[in-house]
N, C-alpha and C. Protein backbone atom coordinates (compact mmCIF):
# COMPACT_ATOMS: atom_id res chain seq x y z
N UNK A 1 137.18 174.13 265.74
CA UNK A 1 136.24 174.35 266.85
C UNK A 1 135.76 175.80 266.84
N UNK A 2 134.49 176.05 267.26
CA UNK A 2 134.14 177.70 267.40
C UNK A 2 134.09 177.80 268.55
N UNK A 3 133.77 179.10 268.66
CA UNK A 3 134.20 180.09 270.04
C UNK A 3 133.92 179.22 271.13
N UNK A 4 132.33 179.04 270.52
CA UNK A 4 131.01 178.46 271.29
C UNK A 4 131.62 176.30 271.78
N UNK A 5 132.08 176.53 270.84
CA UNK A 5 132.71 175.25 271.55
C UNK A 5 133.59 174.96 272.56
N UNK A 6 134.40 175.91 272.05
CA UNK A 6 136.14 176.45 272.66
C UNK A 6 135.22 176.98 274.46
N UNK A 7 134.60 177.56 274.11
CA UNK A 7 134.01 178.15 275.45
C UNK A 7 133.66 176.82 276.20
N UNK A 8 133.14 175.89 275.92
CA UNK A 8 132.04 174.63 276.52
C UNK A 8 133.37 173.66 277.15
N UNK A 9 134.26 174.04 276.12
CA UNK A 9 135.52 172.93 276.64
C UNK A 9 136.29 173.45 277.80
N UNK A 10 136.48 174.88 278.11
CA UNK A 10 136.87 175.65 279.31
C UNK A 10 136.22 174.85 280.33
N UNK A 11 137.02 174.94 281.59
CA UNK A 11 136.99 174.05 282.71
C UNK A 11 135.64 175.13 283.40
N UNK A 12 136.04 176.43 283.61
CA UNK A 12 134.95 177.41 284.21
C UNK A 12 134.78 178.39 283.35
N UNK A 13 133.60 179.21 283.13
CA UNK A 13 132.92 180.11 282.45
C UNK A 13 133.78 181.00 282.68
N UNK A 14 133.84 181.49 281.14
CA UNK A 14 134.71 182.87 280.70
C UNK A 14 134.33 183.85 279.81
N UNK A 15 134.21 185.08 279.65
CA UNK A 15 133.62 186.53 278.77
C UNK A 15 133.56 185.74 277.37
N UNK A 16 132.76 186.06 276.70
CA UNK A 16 133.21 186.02 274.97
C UNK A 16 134.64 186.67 274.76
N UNK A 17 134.94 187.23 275.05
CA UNK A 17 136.13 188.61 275.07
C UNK A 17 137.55 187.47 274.93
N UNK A 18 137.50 186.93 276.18
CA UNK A 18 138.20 186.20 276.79
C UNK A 18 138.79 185.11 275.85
N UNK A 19 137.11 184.08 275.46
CA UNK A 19 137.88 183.37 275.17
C UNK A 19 138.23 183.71 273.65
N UNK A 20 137.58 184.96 272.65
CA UNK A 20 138.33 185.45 271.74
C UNK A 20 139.69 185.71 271.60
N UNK A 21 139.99 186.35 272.76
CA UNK A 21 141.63 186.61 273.42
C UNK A 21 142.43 184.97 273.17
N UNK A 22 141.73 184.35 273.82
CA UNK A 22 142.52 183.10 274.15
C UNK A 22 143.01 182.46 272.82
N UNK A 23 141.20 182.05 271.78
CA UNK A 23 141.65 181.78 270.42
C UNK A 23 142.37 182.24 269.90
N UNK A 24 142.24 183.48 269.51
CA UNK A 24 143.34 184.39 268.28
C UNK A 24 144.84 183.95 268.76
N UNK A 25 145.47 183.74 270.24
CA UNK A 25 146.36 183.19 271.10
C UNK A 25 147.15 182.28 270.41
N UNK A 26 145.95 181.01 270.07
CA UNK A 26 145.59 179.82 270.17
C UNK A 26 146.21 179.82 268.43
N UNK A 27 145.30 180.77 267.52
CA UNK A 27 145.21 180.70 266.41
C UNK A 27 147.11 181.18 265.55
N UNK A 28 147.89 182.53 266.41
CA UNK A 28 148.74 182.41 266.29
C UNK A 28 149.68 181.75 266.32
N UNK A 29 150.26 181.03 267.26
CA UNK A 29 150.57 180.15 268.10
C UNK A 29 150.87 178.80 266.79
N UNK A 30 149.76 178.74 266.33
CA UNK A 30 149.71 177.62 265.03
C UNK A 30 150.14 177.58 263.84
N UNK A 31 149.99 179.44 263.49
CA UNK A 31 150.14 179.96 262.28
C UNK A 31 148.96 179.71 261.28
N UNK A 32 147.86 179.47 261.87
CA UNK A 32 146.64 179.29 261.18
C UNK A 32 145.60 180.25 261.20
N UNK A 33 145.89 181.10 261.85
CA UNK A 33 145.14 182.70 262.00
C UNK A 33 144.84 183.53 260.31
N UNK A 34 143.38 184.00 260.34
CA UNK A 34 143.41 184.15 258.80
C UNK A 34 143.03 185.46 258.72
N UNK A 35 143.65 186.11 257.94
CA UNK A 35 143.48 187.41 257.49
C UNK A 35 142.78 188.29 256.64
């Protein structure tokens, strides 16, 4: 999913910032974060 998706699926509107914060979160979390 991209940001832009990840954002649309949020219940209420959030910064780009935010939901960058949230992914990378999201992306650790998995161990799928790429370097």
């Amino acid at each position: 999913a991209t940001l832009r998706e990840l954002g649309q699926v949020l219940s209420k509107p959030v910064s780009k910032s935010t939901v960058e914060y949230r992914w990378r979160k999201i992306e650790h979390l998995a161990g799928i974060s790429s370097e």
